[in-house]
PDB file of N, CA and C in Angstrom:
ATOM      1  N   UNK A   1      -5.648   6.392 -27.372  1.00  0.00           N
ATOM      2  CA  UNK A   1      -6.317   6.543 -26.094  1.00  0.00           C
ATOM      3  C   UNK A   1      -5.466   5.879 -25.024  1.00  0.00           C
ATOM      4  N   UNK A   2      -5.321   6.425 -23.848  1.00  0.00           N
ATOM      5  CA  UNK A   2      -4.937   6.117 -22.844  1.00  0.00           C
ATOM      6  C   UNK A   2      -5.969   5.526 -21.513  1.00  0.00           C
ATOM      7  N   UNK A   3      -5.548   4.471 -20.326  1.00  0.00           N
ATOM      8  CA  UNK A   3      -5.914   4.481 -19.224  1.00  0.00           C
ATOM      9  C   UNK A   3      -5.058   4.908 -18.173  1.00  0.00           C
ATOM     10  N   UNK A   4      -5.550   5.674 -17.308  1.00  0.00           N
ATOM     11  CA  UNK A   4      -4.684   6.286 -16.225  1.00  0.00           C
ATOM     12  C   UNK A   4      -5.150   5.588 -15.010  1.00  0.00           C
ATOM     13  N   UNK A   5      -4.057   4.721 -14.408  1.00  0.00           N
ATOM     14  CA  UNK A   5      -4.871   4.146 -13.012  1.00  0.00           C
ATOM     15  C   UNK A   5      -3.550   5.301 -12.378  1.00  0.00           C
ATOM     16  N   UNK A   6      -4.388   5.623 -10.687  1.00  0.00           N
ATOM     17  CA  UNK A   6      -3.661   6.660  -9.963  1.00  0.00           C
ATOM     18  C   UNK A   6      -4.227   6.484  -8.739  1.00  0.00           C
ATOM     19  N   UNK A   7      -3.191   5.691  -8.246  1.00  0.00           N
ATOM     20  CA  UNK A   7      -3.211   5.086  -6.450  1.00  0.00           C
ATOM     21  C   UNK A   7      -3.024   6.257  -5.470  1.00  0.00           C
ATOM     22  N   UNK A   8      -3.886   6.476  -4.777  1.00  0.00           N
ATOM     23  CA  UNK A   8      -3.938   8.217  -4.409  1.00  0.00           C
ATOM     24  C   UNK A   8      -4.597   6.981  -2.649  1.00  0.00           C
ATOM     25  N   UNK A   9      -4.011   8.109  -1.439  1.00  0.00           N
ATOM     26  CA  UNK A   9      -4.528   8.069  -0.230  1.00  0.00           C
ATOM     27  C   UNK A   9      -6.132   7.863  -0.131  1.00  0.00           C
ATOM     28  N   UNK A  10      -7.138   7.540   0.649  1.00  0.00           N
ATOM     29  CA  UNK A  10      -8.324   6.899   0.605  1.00  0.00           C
ATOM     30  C   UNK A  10      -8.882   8.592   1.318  1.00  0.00           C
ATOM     31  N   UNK A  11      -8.245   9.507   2.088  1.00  0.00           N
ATOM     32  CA  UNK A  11      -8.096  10.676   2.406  1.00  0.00           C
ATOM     33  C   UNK A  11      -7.816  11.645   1.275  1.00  0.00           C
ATOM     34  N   UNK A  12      -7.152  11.607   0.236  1.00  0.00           N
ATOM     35  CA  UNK A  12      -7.530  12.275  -1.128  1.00  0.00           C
ATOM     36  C   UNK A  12      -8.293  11.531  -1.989  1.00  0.00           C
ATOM     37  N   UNK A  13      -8.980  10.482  -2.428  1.00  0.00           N
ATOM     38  CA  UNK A  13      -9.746   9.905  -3.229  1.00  0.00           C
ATOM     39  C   UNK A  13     -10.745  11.323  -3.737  1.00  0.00           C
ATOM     40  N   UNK A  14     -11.716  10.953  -2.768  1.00  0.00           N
ATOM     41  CA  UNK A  14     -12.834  12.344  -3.215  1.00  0.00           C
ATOM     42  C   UNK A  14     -12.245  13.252  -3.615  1.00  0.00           C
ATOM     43  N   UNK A  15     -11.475  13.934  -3.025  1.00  0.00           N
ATOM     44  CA  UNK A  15     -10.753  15.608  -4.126  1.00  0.00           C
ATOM     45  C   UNK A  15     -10.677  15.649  -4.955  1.00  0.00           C
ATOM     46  N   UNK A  16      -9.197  14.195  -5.549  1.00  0.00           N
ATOM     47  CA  UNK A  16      -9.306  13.880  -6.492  1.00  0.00           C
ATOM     48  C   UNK A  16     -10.506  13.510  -7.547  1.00  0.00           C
ATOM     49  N   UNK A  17     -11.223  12.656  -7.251  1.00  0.00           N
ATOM     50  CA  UNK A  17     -12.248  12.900  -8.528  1.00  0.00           C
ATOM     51  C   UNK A  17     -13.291  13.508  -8.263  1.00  0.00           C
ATOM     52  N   UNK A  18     -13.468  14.917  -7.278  1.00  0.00           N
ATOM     53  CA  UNK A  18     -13.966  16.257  -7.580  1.00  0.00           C
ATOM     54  C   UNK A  18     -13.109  16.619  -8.537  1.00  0.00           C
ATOM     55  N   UNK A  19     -11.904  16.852  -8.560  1.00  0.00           N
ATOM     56  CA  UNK A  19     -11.291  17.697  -9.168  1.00  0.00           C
ATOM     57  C   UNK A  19     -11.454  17.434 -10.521  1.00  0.00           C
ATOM     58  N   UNK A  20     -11.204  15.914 -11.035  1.00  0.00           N
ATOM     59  CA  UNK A  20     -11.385  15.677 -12.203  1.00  0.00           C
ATOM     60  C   UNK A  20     -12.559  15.583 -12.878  1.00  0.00           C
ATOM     61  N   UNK A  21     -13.921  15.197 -12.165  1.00  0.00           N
ATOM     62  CA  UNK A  21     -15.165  15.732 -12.729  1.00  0.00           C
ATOM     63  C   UNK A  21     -14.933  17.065 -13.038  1.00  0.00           C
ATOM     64  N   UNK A  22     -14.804  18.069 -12.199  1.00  0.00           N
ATOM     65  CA  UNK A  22     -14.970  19.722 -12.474  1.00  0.00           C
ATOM     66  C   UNK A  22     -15.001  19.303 -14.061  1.00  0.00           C
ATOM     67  N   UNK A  23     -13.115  18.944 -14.416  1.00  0.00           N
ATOM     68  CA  UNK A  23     -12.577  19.373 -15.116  1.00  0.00           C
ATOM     69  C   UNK A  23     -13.543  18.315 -17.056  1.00  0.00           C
ATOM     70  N   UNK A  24     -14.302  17.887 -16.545  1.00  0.00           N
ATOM     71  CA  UNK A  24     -15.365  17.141 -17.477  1.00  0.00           C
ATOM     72  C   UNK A  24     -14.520  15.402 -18.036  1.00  0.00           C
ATOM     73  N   UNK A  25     -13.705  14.949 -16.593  1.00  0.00           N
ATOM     74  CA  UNK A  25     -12.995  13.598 -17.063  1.00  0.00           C
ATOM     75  C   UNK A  25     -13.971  12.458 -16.133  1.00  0.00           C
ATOM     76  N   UNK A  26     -14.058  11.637 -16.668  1.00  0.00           N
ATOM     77  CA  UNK A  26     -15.161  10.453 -15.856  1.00  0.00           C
ATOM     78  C   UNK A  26     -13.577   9.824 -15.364  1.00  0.00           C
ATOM     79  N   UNK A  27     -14.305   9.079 -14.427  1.00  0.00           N
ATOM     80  CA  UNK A  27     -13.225   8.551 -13.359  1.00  0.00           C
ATOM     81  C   UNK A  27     -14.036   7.537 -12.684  1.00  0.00           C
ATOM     82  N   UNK A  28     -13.318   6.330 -12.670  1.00  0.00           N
ATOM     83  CA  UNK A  28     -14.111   5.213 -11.954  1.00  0.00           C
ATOM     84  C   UNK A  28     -13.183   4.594 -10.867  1.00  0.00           C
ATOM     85  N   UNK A  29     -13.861   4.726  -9.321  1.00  0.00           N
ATOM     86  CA  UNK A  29     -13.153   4.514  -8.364  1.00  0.00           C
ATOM     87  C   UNK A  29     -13.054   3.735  -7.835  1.00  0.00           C
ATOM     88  N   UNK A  30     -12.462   3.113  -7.170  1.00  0.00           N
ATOM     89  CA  UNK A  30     -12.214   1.126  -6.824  1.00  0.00           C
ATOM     90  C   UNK A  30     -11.266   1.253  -5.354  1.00  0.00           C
ATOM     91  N   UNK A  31     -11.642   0.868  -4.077  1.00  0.00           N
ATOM     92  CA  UNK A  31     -11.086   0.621  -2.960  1.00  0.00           C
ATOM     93  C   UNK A  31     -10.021  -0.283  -2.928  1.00  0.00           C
ATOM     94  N   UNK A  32      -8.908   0.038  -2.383  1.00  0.00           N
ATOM     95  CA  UNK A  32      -7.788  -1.246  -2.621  1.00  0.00           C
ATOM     96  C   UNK A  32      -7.205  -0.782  -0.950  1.00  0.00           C
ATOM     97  N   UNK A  33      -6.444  -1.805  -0.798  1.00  0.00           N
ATOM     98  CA  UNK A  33      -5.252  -1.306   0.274  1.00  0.00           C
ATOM     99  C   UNK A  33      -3.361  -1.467  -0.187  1.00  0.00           C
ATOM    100  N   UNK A  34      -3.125  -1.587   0.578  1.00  0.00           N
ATOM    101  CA  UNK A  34      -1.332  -1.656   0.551  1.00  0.00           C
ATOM    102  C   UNK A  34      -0.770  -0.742   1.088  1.00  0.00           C
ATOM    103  N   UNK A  35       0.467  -1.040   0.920  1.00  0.00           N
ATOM    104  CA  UNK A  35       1.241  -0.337   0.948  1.00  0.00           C
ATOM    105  C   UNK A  35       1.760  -0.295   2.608  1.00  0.00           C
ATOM    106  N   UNK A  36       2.854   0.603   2.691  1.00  0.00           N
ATOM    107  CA  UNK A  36       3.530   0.440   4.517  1.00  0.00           C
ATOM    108  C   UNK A  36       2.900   0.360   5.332  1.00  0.00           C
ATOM    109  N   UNK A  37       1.783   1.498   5.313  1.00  0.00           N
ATOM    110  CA  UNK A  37       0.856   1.329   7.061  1.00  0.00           C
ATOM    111  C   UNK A  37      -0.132   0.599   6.459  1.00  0.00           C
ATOM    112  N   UNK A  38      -0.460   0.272   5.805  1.00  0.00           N
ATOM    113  CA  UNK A  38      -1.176  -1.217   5.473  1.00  0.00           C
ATOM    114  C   UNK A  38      -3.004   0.027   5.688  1.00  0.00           C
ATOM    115  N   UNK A  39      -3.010   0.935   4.825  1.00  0.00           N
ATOM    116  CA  UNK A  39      -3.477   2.352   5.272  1.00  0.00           C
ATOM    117  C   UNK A  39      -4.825   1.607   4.108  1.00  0.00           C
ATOM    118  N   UNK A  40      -6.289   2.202   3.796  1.00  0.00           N
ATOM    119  CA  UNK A  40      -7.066   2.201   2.651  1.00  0.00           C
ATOM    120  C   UNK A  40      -6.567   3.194   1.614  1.00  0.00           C
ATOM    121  N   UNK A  41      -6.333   2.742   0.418  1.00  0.00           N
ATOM    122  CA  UNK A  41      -6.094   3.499  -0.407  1.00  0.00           C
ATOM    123  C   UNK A  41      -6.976   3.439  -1.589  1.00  0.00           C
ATOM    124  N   UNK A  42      -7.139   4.403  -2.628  1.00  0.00           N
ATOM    125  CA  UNK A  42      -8.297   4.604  -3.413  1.00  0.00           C
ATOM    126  C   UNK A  42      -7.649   4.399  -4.671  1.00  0.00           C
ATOM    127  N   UNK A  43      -8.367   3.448  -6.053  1.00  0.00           N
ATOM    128  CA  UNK A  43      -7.729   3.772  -7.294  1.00  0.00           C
ATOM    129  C   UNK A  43      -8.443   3.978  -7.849  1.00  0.00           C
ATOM    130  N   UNK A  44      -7.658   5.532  -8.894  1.00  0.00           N
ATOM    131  CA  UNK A  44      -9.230   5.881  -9.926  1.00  0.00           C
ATOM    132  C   UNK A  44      -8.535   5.298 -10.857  1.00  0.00           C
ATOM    133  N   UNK A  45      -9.631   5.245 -12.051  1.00  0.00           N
ATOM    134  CA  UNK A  45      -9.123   4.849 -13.619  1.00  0.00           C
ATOM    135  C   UNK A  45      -9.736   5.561 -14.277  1.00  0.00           C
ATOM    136  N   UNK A  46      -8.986   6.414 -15.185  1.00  0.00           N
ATOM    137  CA  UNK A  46      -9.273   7.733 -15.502  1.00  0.00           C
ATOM    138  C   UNK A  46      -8.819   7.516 -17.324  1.00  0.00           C
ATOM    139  N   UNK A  47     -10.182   6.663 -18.227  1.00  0.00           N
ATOM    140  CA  UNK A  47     -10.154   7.017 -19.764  1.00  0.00           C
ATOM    141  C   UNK A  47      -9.666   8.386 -19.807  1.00  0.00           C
ATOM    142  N   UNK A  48      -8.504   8.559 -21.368  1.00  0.00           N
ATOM    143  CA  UNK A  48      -8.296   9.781 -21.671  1.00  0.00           C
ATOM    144  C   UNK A  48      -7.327   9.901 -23.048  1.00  0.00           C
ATOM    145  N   UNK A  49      -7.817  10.418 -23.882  1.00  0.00           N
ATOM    146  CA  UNK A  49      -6.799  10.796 -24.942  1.00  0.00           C
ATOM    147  C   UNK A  49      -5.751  11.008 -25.028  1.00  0.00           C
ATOM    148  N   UNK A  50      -4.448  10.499 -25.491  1.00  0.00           N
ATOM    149  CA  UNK A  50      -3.118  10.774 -25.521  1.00  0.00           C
ATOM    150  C   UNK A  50      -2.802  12.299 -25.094  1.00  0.00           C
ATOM    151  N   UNK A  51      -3.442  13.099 -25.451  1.00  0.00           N
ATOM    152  CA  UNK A  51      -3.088  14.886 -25.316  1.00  0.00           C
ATOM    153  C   UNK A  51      -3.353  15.114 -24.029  1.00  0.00           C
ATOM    154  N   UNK A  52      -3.915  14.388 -23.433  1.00  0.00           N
ATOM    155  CA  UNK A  52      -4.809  15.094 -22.178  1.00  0.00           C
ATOM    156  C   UNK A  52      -4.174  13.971 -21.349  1.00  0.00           C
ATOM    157  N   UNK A  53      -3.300  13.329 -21.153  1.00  0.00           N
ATOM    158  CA  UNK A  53      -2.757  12.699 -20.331  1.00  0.00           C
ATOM    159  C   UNK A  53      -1.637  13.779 -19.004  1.00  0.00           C
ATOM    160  N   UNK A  54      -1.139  14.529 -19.953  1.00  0.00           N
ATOM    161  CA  UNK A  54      -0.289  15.362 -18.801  1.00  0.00           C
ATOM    162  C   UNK A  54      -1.185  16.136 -18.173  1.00  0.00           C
ATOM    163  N   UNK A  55      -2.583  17.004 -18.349  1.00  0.00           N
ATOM    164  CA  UNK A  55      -3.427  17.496 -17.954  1.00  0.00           C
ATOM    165  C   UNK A  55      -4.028  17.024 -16.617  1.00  0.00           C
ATOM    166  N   UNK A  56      -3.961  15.480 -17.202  1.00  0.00           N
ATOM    167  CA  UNK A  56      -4.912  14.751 -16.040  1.00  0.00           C
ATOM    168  C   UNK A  56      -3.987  14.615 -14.694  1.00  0.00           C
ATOM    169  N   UNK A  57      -2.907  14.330 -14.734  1.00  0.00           N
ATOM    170  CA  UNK A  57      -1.548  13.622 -14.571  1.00  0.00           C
ATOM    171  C   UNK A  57      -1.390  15.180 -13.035  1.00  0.00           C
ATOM    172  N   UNK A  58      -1.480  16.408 -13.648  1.00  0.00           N
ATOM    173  CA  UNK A  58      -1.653  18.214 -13.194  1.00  0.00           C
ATOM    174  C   UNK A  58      -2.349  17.787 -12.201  1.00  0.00           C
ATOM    175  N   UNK A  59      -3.596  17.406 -12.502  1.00  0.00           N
ATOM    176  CA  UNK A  59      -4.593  17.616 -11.736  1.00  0.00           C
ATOM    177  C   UNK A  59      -4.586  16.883 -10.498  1.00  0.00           C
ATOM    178  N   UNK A  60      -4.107  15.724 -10.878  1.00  0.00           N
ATOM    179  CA  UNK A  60      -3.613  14.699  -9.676  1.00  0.00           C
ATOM    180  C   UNK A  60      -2.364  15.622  -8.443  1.00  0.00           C
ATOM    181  N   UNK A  61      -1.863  15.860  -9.335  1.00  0.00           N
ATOM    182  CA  UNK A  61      -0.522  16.377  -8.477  1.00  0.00           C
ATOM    183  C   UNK A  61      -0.937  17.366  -7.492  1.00  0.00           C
ATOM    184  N   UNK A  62      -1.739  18.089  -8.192  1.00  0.00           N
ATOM    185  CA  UNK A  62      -1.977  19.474  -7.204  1.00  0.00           C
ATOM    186  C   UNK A  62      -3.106  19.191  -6.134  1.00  0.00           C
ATOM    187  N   UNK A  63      -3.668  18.235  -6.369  1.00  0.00           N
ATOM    188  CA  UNK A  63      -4.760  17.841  -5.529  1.00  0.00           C
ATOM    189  C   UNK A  63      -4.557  17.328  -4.316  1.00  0.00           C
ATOM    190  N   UNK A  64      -3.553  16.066  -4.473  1.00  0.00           N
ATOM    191  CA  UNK A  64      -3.154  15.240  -3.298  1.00  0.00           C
ATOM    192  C   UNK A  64      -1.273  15.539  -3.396  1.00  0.00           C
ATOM    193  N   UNK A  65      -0.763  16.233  -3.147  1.00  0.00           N
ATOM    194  CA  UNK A  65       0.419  16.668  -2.177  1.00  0.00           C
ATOM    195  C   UNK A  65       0.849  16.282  -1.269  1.00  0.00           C
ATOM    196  N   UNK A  66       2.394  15.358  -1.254  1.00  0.00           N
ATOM    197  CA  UNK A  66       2.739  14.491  -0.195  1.00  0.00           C
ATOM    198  C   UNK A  66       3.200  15.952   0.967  1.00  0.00           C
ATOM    199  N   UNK A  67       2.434  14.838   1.983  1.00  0.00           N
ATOM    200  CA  UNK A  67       2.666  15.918   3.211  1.00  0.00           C
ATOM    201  C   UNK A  67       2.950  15.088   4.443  1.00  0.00           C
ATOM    202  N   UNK A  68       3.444  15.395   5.387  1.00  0.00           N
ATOM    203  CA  UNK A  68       4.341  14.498   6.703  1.00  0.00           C
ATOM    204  C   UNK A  68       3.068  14.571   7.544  1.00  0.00           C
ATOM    205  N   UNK A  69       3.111  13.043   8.746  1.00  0.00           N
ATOM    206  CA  UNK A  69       2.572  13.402   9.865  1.00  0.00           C
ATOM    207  C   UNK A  69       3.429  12.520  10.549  1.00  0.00           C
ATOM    208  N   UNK A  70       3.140  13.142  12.165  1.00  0.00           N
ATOM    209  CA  UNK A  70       4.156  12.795  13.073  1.00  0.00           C
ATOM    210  C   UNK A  70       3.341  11.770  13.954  1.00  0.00           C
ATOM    211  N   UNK A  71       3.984  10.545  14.088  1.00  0.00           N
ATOM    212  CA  UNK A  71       2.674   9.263  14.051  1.00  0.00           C
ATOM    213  C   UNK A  71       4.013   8.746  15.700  1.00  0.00           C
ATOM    214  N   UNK A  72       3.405   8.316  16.509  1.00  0.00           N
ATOM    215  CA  UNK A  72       4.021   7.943  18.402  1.00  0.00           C
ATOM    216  C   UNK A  72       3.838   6.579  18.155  1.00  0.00           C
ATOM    217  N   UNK A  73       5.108   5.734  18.205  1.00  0.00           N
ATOM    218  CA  UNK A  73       5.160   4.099  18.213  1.00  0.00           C
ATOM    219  C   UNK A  73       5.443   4.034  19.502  1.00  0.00           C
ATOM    220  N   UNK A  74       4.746   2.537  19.860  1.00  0.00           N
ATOM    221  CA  UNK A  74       4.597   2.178  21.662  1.00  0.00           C
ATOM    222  C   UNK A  74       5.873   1.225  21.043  1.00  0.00           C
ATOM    223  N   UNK A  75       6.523   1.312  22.054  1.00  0.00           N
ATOM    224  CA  UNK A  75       7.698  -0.014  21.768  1.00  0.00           C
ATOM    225  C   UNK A  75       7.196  -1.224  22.267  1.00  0.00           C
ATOM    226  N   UNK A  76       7.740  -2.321  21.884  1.00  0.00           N
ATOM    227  CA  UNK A  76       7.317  -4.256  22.270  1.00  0.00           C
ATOM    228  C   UNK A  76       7.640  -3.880  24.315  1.00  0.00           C
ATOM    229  N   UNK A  77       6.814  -3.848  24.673  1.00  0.00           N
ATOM    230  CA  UNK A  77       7.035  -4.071  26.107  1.00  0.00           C
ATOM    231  C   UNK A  77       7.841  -5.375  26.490  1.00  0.00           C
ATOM    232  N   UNK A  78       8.539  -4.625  27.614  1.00  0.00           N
ATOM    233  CA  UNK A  78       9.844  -5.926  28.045  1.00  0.00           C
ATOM    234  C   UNK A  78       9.807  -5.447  29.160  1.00  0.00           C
ATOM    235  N   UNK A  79      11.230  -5.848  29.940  1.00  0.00           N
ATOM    236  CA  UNK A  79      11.625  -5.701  31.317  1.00  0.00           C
ATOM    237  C   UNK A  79      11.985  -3.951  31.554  1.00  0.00           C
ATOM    238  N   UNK A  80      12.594  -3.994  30.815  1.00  0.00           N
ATOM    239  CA  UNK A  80      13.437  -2.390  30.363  1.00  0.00           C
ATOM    240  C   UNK A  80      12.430  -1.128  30.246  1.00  0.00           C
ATOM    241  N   UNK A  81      11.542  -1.750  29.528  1.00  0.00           N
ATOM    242  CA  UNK A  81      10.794  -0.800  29.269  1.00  0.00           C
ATOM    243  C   UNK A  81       9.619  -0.550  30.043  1.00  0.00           C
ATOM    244  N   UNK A  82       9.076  -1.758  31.364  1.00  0.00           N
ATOM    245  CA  UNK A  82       7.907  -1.866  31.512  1.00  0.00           C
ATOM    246  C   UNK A  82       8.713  -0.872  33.355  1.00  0.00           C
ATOM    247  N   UNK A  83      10.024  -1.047  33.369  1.00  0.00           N
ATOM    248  CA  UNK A  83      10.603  -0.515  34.446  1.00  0.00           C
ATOM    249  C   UNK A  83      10.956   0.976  34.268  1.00  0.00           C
ATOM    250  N   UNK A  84      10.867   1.546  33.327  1.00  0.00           N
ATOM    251  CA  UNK A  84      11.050   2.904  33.242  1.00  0.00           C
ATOM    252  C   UNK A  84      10.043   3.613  32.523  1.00  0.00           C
ATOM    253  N   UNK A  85       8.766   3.166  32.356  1.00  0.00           N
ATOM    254  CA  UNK A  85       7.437   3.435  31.997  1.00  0.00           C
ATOM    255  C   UNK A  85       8.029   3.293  30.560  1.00  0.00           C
ATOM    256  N   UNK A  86       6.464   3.522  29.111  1.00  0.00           N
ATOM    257  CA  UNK A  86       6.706   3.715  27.975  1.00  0.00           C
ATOM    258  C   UNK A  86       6.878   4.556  27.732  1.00  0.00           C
ATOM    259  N   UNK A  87       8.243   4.370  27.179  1.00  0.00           N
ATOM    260  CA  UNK A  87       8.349   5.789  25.797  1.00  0.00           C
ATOM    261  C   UNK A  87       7.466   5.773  24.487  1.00  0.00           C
ATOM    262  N   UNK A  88       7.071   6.729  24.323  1.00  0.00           N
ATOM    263  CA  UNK A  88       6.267   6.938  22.886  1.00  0.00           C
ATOM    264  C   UNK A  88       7.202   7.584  21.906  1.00  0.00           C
ATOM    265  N   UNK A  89       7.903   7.292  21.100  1.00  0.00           N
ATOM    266  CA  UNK A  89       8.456   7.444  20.034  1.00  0.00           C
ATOM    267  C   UNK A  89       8.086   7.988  18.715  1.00  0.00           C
ATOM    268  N   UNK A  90       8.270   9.413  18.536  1.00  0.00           N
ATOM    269  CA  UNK A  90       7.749  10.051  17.833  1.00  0.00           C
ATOM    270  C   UNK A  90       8.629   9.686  16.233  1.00  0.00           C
ATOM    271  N   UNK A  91       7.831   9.455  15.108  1.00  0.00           N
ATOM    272  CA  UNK A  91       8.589   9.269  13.955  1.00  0.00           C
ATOM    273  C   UNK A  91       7.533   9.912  12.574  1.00  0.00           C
ATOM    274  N   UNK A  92       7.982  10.640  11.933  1.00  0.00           N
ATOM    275  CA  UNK A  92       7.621  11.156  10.999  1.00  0.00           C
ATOM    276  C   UNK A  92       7.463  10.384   9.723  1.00  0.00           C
ATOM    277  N   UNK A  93       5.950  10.047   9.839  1.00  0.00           N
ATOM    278  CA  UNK A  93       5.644   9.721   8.304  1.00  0.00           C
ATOM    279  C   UNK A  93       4.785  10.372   7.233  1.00  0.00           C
ATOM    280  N   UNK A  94       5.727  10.152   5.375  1.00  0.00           N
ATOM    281  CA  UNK A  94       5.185  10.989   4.602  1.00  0.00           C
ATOM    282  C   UNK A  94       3.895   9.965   4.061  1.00  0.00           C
ATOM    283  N   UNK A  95       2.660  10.755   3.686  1.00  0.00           N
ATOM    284  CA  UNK A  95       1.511  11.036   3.618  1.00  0.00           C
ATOM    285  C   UNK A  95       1.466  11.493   2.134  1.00  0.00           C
ATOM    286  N   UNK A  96      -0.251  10.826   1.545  1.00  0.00           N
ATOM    287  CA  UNK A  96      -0.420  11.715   0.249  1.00  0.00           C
ATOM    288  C   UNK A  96       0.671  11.114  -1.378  1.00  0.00           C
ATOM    289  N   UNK A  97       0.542  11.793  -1.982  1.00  0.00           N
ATOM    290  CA  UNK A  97       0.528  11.599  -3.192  1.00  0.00           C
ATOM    291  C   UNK A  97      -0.118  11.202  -3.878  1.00  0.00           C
ATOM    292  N   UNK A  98       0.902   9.994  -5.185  1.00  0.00           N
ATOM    293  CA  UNK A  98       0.171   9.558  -5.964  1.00  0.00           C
ATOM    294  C   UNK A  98       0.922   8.287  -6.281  1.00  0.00           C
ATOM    295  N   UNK A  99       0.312   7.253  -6.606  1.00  0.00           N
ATOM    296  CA  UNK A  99       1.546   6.789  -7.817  1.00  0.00           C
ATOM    297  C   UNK A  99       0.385   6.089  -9.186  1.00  0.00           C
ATOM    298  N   UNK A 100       1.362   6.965 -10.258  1.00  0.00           N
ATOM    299  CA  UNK A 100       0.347   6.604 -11.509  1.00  0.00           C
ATOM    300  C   UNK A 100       0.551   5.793 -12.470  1.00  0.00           C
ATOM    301  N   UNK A 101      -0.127   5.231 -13.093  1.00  0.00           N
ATOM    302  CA  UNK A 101       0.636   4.010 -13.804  1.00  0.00           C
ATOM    303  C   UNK A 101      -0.259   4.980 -15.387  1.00  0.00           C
ATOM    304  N   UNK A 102       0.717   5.003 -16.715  1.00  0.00           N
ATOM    305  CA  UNK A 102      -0.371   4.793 -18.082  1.00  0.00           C
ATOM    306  C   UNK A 102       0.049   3.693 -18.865  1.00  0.00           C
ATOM    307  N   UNK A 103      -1.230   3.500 -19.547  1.00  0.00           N
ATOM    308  CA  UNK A 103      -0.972   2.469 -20.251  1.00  0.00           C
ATOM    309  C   UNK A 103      -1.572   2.623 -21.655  1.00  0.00           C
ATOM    310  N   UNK A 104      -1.758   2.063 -22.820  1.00  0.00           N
ATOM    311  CA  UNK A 104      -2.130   2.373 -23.921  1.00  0.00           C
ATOM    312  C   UNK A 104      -3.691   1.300 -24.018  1.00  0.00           C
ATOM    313  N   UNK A 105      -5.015   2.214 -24.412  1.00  0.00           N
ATOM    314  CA  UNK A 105      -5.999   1.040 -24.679  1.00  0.00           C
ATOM    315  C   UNK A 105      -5.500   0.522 -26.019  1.00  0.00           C
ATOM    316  N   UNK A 106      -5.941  -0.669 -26.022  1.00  0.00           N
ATOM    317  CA  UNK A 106      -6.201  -1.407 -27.605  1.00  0.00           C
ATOM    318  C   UNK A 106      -7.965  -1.250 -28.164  1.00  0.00           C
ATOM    319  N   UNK A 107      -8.606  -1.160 -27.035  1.00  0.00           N
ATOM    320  CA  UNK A 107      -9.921  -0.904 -27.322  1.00  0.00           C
ATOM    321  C   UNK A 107     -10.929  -0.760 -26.606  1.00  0.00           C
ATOM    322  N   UNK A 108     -11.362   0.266 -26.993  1.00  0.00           N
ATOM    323  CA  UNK A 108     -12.695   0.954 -26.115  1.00  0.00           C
ATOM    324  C   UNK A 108     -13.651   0.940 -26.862  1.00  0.00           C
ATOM    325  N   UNK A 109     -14.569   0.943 -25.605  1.00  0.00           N
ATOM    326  CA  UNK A 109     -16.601   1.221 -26.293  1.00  0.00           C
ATOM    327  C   UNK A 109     -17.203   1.208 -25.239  1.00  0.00           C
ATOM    328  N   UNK A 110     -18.143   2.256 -25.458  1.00  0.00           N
ATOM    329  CA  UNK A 110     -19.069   2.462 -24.128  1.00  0.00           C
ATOM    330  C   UNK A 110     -21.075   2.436 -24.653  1.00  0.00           C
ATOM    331  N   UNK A 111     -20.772   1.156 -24.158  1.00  0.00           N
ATOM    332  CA  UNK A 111     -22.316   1.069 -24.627  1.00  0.00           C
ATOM    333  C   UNK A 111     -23.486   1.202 -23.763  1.00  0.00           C
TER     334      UNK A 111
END
């Protein structure tokens, strides 16, 4: 038996474990943050049999899909900048995915 933890955007959380209920996998979901934009991010932990690990692993992938957004930084106001109005600085950041960790149980029971 396997545990699948899978750090997914707080914006795909729900899909994700729609998707994996559909598919008859229990999934237990836990709020965390991190990461660059210091953004909410969601972790499921997803019990699952050695066989059904790449299955689960599918389901993740196709669900939450890294995708770009184009996010306007105000620069540190100064002399320079406060004299030639602000520029808004357009910079493209990627969005989405996953990152999955497995690991092996030593022991389960659900009582």
């Amino acid at each position: 038996m396997k545990i699948i933890y899978a750090i997914v955007s707080s914006d795909d959380g729900n899909r994700v474990t729609d998707a994996l209920n559909e598919h008859q996998y229990s999934v237990t979901k836990l709020a965390t943050t991190g990461g660059f934009l210091k953004k909410g991010n969601t972790t499921l932990m997803i019990g699952t049999e050695d066989e059904q690990v790449e299955v689960v692993i599918n389901l993740i992938k196709d669900t939450c899909g890294k995708r770009q957004k184009i996010t306007y930084n105000v620069p540190a106001p100064n002399l320079a900048s406060v004299s030639s109005g602000f520029m808004m600085m357009p910079t493209t950041v990627e969005l989405g995915g996953a990152t999955i960790f497995v690991t092996d149980v030593e022991r389960f029971e659900k009582i």
